[in-house]
Protein backbone atom coordinates (compact mmCIF):
# COMPACT_ATOMS: atom_id res chain seq x y z
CA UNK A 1 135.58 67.45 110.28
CA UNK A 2 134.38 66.01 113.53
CA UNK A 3 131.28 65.11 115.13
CA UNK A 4 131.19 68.56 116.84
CA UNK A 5 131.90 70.63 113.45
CA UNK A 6 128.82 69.22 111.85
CA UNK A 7 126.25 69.90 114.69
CA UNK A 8 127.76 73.56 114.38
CA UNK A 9 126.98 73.83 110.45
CA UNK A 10 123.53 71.85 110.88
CA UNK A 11 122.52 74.48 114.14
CA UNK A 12 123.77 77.48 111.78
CA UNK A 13 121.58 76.46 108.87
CA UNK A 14 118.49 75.59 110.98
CA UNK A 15 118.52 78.61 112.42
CA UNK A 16 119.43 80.77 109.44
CA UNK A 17 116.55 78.55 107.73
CA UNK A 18 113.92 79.77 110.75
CA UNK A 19 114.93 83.58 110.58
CA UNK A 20 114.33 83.43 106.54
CA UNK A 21 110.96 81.65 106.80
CA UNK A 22 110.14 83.97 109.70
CA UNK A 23 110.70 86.92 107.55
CA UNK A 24 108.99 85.32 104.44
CA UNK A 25 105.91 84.93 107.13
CA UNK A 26 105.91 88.26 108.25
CA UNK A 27 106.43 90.59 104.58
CA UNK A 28 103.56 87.84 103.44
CA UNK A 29 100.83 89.55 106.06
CA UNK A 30 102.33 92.89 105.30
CA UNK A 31 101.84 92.17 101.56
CA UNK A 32 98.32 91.15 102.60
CA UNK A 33 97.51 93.83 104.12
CA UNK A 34 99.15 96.55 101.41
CA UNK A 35 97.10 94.52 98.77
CA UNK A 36 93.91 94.55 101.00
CA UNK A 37 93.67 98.19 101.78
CA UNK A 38 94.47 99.30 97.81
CA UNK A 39 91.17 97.14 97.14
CA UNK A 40 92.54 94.04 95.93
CA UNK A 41 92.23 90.55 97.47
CA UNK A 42 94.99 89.93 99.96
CA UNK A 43 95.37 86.54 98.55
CA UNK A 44 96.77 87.82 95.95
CA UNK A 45 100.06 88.88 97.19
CA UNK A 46 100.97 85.12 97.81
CA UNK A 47 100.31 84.06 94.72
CA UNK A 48 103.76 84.23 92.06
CA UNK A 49 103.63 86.41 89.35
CA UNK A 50 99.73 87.28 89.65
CA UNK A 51 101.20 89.30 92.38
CA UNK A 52 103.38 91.56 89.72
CA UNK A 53 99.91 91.84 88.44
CA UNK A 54 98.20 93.21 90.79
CA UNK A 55 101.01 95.48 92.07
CA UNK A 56 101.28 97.13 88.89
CA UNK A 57 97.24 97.55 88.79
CA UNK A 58 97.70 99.14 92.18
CA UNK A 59 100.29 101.59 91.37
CA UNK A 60 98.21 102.52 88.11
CA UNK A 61 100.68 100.55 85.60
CA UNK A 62 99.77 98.96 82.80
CA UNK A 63 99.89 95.53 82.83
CA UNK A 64 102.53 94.47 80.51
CA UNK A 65 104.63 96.46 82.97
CA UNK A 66 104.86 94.01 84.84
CA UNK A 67 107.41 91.98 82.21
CA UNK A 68 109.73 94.74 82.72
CA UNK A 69 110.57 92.85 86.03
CA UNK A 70 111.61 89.62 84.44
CA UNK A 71 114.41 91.89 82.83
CA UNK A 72 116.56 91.21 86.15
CA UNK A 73 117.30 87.98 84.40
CA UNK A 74 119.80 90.07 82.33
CA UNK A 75 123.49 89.93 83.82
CA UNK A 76 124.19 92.90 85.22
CA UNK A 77 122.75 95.52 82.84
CA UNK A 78 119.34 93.77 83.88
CA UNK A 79 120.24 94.03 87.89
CA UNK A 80 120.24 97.74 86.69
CA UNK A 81 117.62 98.45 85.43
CA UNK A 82 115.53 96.42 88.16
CA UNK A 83 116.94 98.56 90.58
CA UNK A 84 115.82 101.75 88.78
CA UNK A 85 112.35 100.20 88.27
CA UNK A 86 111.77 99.18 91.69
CA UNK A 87 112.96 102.85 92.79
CA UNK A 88 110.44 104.48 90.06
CA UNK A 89 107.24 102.26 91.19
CA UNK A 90 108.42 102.61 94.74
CA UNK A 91 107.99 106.50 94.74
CA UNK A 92 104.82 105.70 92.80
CA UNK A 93 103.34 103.35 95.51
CA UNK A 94 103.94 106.01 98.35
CA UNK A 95 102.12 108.96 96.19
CA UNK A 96 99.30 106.13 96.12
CA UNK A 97 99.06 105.64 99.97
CA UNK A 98 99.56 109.48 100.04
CA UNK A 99 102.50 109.34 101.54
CA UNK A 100 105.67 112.13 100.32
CA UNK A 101 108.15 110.97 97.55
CA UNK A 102 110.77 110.83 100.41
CA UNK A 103 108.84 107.76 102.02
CA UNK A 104 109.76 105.80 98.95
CA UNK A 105 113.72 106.18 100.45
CA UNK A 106 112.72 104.32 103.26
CA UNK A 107 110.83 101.77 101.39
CA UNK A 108 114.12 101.16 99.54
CA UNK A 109 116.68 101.45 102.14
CA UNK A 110 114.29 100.27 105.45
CA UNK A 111 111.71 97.89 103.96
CA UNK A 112 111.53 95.85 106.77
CA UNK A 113 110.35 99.16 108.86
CA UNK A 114 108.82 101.13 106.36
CA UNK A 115 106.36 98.38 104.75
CA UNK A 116 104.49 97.76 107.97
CA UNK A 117 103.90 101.43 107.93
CA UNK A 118 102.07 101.62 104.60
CA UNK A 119 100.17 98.47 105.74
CA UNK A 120 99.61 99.05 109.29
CA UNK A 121 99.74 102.81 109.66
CA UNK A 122 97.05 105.36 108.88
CA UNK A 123 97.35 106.01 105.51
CA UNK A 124 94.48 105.22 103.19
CA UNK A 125 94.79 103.95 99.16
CA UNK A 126 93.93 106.70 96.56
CA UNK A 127 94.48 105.51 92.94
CA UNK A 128 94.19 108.98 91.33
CA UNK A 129 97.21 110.41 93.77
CA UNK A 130 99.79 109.21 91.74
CA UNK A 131 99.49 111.82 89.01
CA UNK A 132 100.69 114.35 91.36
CA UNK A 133 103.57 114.47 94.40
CA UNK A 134 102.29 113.56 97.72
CA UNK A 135 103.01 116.01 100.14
């Protein structure tokens, strides 16, 4: 490879490297924000593994819950079963922010969109609405 071919590969991975850390930057202040308005300190959201904590204290979990996301270490059957879990506490944080279970679809499919929602929009944090379907 020439000159030329490298300067490609280096541009592509700088700027592939900037649109990565941009989006790390911007679901950290939405995280921030989700934590802050469910009463917790938005700090918190930064921090590895506390933040599992915390999440699962916001959606009304118990905390060794929060070890059922390290089983995604698991090949495949793992992968699974995080998928399933991150669909169950997904429908759970929407009923929390009082939003309908069909919001959690969107926070599956269209995180990038729906996130920002539950931290920007209107809705407000109710710990007790989980017990029942938002509607």
């Amino acid at each position: 490879m020439g000159y030329l071919d490298w300067s490609i590969i280096a541009a592509a991975v700088a700027a592939y490297s900037f649109f990565i850390f941009g989006l790390w930057i911007f679901f950290a202040i939405v995280g921030w924000k989700i934590f802050e308005k469910a009463g917790q300190p938005g700090w918190a959201a930064l921090i590895p593994f506390y933040n599992l904590y915390v999440y699962t204290q916001i959606i009304r979990r118990p905390p060794w819950w929060m070890i059922l996301y390290f089983a995604g270490i698991v090949p495949f059957i793992g992968a699974i079963g995080l998928l399933i879990l991150s669909i169950v506490d997904s429908v759970r944080l929407s009923r929390v922010f009082g939003k309908p279970d069909v919001f959690a679809v969107g926070l599956i499919i269209l995180s990038i969109l729906f996130y920002p929602i539950l931290a920007f929009g209107n809705s407000e944090y109710d710990s007790y609405a989980v017990d029942a379907p938002a509607g």
